[in-house]
C-alpha atoms as a PDB file:
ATOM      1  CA  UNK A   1       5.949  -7.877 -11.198  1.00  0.00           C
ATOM      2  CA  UNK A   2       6.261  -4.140  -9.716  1.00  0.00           C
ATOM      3  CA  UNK A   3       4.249  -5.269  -6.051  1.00  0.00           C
ATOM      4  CA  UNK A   4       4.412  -8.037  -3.548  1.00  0.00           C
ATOM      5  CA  UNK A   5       1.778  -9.492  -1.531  1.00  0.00           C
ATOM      6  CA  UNK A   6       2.205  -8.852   2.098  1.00  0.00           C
ATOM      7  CA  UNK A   7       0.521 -11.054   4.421  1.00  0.00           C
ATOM      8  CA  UNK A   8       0.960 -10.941   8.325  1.00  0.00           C
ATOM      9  CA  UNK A   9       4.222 -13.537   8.178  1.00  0.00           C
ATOM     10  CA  UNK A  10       5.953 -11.245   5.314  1.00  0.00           C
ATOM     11  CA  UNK A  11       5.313  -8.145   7.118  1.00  0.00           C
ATOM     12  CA  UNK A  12       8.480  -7.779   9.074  1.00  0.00           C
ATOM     13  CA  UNK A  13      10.602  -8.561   6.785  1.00  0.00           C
ATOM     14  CA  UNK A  14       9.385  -7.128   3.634  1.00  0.00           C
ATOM     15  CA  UNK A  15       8.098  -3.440   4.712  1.00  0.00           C
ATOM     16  CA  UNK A  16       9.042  -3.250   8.567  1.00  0.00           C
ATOM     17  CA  UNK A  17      12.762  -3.687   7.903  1.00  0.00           C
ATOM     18  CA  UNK A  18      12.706  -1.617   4.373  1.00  0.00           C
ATOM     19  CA  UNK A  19      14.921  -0.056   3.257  1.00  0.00           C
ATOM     20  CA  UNK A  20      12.852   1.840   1.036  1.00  0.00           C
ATOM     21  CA  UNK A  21       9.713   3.541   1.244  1.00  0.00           C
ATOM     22  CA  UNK A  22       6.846   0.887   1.446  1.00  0.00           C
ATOM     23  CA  UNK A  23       3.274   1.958   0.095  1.00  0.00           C
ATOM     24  CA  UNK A  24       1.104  -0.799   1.190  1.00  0.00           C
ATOM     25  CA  UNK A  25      -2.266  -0.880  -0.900  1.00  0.00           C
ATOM     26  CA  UNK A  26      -4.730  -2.647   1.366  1.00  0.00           C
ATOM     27  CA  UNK A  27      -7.379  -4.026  -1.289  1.00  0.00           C
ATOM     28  CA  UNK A  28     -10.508  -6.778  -2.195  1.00  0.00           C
ATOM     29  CA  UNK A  29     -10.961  -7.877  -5.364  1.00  0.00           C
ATOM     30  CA  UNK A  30     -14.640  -7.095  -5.571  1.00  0.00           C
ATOM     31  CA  UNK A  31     -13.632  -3.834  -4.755  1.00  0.00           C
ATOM     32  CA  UNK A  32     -13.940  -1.425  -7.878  1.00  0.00           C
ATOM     33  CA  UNK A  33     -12.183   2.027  -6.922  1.00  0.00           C
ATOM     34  CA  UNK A  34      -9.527  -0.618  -5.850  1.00  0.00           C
ATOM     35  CA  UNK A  35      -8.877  -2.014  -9.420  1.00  0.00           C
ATOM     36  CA  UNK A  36      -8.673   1.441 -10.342  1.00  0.00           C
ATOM     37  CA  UNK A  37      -6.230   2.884  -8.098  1.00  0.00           C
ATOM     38  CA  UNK A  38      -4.204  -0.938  -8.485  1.00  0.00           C
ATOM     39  CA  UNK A  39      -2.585   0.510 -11.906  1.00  0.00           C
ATOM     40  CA  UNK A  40      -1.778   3.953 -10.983  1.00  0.00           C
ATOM     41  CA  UNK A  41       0.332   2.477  -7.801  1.00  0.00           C
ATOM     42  CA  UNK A  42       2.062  -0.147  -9.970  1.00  0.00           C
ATOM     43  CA  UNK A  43       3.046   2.696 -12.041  1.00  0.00           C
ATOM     44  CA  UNK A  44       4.382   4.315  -9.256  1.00  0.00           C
ATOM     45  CA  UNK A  45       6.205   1.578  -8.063  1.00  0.00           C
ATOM     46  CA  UNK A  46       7.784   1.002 -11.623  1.00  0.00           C
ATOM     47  CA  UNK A  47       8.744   4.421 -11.988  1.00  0.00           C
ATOM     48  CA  UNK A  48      10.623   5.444  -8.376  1.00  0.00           C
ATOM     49  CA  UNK A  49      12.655   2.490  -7.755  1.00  0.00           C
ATOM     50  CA  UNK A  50      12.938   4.297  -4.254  1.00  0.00           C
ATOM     51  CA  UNK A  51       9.332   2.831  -3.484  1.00  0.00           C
ATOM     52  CA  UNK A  52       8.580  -1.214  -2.554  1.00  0.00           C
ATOM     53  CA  UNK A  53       5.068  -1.430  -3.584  1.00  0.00           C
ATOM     54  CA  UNK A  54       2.767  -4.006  -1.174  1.00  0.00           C
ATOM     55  CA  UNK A  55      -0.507  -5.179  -1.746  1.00  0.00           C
ATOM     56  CA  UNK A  56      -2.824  -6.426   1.110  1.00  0.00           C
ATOM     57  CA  UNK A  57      -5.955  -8.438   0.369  1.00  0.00           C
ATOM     58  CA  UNK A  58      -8.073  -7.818   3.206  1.00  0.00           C
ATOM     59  CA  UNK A  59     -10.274 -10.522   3.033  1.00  0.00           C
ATOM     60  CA  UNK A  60      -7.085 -12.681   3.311  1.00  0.00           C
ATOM     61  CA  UNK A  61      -5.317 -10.645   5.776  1.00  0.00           C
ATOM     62  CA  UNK A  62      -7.771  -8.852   7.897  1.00  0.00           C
ATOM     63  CA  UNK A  63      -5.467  -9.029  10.922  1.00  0.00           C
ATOM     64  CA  UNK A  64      -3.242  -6.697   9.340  1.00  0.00           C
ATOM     65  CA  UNK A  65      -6.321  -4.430   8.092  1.00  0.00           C
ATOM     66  CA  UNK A  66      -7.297  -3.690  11.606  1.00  0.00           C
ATOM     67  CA  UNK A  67      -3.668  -3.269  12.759  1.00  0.00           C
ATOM     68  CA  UNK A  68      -3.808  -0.475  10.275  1.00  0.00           C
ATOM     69  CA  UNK A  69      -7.460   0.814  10.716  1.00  0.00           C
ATOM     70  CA  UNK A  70      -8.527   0.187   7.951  1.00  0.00           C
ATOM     71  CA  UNK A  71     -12.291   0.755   7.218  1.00  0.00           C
ATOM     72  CA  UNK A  72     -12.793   1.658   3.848  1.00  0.00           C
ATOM     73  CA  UNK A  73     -10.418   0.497   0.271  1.00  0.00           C
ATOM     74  CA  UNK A  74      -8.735   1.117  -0.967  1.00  0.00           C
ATOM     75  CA  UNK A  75      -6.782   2.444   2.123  1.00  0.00           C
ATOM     76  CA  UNK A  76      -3.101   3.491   0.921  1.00  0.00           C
ATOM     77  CA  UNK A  77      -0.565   3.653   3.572  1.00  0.00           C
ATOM     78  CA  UNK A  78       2.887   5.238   3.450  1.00  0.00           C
ATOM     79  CA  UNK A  79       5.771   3.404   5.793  1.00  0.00           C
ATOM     80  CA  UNK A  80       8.662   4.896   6.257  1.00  0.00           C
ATOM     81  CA  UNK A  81      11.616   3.232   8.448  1.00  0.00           C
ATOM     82  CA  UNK A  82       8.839   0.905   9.642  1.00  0.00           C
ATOM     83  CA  UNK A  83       6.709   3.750  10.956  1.00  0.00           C
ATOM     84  CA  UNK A  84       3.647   4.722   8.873  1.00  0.00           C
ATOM     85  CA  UNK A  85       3.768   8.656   7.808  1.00  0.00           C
ATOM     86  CA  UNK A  86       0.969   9.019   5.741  1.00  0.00           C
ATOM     87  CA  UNK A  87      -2.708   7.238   4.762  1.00  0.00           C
ATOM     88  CA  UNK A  88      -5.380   8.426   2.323  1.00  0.00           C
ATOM     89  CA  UNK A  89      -8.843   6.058   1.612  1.00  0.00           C
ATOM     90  CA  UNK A  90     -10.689   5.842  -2.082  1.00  0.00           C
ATOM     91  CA  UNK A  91      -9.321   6.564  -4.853  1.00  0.00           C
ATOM     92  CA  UNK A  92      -6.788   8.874  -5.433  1.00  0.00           C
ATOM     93  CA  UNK A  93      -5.245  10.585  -8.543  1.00  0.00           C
ATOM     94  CA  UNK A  94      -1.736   9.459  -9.287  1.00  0.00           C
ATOM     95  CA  UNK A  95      -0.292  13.198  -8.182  1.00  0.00           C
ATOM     96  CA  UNK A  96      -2.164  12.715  -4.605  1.00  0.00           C
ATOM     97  CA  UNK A  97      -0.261   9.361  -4.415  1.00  0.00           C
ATOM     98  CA  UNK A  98       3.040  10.676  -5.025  1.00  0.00           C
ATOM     99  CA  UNK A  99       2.638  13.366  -2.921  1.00  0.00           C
ATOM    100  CA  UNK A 100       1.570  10.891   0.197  1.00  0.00           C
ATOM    101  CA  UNK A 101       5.178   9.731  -0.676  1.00  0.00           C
ATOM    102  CA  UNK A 102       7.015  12.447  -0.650  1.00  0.00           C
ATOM    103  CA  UNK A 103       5.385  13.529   2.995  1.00  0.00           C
END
């Protein structure tokens, strides 16, 4: 599996206290420009083994969603040492991804 599912009692330990850089994918399942970005970030994440890869349902784990703002999904956010650095909503093309990481 290239992503894990982050949930409010994961958080801390799997992308606050990364080593890596974390790209959290904050998703619904009945949320179509979110099943299309979903493969272009896996790919991502199974290309730069730099990158953890974490996927948040927000109808499971809306406390996290509105820690993060989120409004719209897909919202991708970039953590970096446990500090978010960059965000981008809808879909984005796989070279707008990358270059959220590389902010």
């Amino acid at each position: 599996m290239s992503y894990v599912n982050i949930t409010k009692a994961n958080y801390d330990e799997l992308v606050k206290n990364s080593e890596k850089t974390v790209l959290l994918d904050f998703w619904a399942p009945w949320c179509g420009p979110c099943r299309m970005v979903a493969p272009i970030v896996e790919e991502i994440a199974e290309e730069r083994e730099d990158i953890l890869l974490g996927k948040v349902n927000v109808d499971e784990e809306m406390e996290l969603a509105m820690q993060f703002g989120v409004a719209s999904i897909p919202t991708l956010v970039v953590i970096k040492n446990g500090q978010p650095t960059a965000q981008a909503v809808g879909y984005r093309p796989k070279a707008d991804i990358e270059k959220l990481l590389d902010k």
